[in-house]
C-alpha atoms as a PDB file:
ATOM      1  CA  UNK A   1       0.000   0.000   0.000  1.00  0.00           C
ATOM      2  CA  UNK A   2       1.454   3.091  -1.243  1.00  0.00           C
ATOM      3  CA  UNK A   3       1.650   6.136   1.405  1.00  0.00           C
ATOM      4  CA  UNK A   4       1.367   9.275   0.522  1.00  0.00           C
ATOM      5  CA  UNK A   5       2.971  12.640   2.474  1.00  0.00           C
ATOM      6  CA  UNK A   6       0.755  16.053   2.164  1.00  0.00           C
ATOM      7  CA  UNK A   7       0.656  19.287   4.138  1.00  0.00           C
ATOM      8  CA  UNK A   8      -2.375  20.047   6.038  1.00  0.00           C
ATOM      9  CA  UNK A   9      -3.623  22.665   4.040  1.00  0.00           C
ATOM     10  CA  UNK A  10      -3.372  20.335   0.728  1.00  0.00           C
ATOM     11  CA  UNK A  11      -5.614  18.053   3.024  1.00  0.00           C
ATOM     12  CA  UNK A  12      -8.046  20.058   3.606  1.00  0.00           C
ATOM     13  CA  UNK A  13      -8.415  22.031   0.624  1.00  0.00           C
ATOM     14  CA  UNK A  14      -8.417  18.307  -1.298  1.00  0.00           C
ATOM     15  CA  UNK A  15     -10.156  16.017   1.505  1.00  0.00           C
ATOM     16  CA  UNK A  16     -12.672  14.351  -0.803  1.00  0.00           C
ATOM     17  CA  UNK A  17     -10.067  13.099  -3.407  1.00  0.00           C
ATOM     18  CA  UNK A  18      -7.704  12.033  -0.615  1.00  0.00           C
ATOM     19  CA  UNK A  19     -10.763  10.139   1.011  1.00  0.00           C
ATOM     20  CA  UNK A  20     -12.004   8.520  -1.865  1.00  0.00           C
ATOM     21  CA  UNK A  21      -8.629   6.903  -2.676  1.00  0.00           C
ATOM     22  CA  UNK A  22      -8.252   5.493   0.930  1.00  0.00           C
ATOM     23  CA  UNK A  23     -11.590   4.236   0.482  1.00  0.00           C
ATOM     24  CA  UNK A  24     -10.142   1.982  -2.325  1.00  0.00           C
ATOM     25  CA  UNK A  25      -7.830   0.556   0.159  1.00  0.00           C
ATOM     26  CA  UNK A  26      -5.170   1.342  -2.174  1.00  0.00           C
ATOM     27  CA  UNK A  27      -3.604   4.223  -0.377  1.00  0.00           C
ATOM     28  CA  UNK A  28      -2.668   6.211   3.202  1.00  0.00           C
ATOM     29  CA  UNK A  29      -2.049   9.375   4.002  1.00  0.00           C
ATOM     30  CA  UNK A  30      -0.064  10.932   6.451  1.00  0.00           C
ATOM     31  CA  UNK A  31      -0.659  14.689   7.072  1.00  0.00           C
ATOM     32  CA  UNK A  32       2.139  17.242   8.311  1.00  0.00           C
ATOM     33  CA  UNK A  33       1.435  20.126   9.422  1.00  0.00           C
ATOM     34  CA  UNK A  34       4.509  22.712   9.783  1.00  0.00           C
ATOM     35  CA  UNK A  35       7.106  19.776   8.705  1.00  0.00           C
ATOM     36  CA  UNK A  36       5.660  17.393  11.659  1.00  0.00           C
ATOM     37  CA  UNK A  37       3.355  14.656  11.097  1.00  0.00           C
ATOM     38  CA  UNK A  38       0.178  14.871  12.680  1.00  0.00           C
ATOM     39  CA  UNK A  39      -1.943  12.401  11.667  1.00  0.00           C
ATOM     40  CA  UNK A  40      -2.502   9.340   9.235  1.00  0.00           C
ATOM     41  CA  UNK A  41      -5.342   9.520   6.782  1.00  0.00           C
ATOM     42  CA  UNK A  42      -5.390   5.427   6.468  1.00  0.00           C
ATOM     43  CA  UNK A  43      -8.584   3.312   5.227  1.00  0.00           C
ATOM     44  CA  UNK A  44     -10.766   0.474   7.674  1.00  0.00           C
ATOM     45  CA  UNK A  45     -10.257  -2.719   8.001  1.00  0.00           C
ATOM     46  CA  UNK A  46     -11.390  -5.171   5.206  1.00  0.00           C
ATOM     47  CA  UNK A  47     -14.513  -5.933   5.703  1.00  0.00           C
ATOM     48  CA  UNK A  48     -15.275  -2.188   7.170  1.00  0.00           C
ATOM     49  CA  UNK A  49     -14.957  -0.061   4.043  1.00  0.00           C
ATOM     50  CA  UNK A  50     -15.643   0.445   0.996  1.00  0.00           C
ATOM     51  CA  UNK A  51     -13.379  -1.770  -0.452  1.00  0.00           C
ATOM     52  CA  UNK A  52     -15.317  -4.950   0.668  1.00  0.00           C
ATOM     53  CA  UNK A  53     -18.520  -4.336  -1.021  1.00  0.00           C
ATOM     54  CA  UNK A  54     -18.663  -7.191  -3.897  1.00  0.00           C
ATOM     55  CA  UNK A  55     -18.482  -5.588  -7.215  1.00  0.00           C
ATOM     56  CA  UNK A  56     -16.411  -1.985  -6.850  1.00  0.00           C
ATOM     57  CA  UNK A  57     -14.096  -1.079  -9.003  1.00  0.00           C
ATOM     58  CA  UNK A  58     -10.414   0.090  -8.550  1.00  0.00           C
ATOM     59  CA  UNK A  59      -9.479   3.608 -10.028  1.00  0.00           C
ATOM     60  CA  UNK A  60      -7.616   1.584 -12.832  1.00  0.00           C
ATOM     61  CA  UNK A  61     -11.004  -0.055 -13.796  1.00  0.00           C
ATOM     62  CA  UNK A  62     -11.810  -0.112 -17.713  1.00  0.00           C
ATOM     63  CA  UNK A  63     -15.489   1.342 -16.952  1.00  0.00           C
ATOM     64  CA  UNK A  64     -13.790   4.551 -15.871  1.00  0.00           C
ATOM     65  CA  UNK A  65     -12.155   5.484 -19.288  1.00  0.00           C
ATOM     66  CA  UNK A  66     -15.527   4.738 -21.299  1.00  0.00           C
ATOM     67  CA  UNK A  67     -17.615   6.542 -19.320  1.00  0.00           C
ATOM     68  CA  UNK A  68     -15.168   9.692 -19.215  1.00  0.00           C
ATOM     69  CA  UNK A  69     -15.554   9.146 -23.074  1.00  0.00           C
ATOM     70  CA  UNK A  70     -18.991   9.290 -23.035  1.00  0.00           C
ATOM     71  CA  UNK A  71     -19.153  12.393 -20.861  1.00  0.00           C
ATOM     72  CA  UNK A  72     -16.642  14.121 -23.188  1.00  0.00           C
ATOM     73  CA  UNK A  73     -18.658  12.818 -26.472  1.00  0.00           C
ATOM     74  CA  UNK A  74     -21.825  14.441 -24.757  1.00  0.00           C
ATOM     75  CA  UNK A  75     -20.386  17.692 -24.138  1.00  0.00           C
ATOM     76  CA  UNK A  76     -19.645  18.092 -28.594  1.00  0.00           C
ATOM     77  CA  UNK A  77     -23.087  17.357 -28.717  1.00  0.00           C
ATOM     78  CA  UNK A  78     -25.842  20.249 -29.475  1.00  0.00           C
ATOM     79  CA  UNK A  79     -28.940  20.292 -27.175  1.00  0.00           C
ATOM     80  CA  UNK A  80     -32.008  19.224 -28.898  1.00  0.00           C
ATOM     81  CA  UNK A  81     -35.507  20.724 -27.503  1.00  0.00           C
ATOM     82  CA  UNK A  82     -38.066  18.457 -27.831  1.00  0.00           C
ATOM     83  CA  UNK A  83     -41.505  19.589 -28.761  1.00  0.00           C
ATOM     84  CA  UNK A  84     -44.955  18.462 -28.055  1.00  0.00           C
ATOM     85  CA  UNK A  85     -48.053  18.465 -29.471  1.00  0.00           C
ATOM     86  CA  UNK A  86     -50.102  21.205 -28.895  1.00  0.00           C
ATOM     87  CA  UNK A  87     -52.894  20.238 -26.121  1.00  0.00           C
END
């Protein structure tokens, strides 16, 4: 498991991301704050998190790539208005 040193302030300003790839199980965190470590940003136990529930996918996961190609493909598109029948 790869672990990771970032300053407080990176922490907080990117706590989501940072908590989302502990929640993979892939990756810890320890936090500094003025050069010192202060605390370790480290997922649960198997079983506990996210990791454990049958069918997720890691961030290397095929399904990731297509569907950012699908959002990107979406965004070239024109909006089309749809319009009904008059009542």
């Amino acid at each position: 498991m790869k672990n990771t040193k970032v300053s407080a302030v990176k922490a907080k300003k990117e706590f989501t991301e940072l908590l989302g790839r502990v929640a993979t199980g892939s990756e810890t965190f320890t936090i500094f704050r003025r050069g010192k470590p202060v605390a370790v940003l480290s997922p649960t136990p198997p079983r506990e998190g996210l990791q454990s529930v049958k069918g997720w996918l890691n961030s290397d996961d095929p399904f990731f790539r297509v569907i950012n190609q699908v959002i990107k493909g979406r965004k070239r598109e024109k909006v089309r208005r749809l319009r009904l029948p008059a009542s």
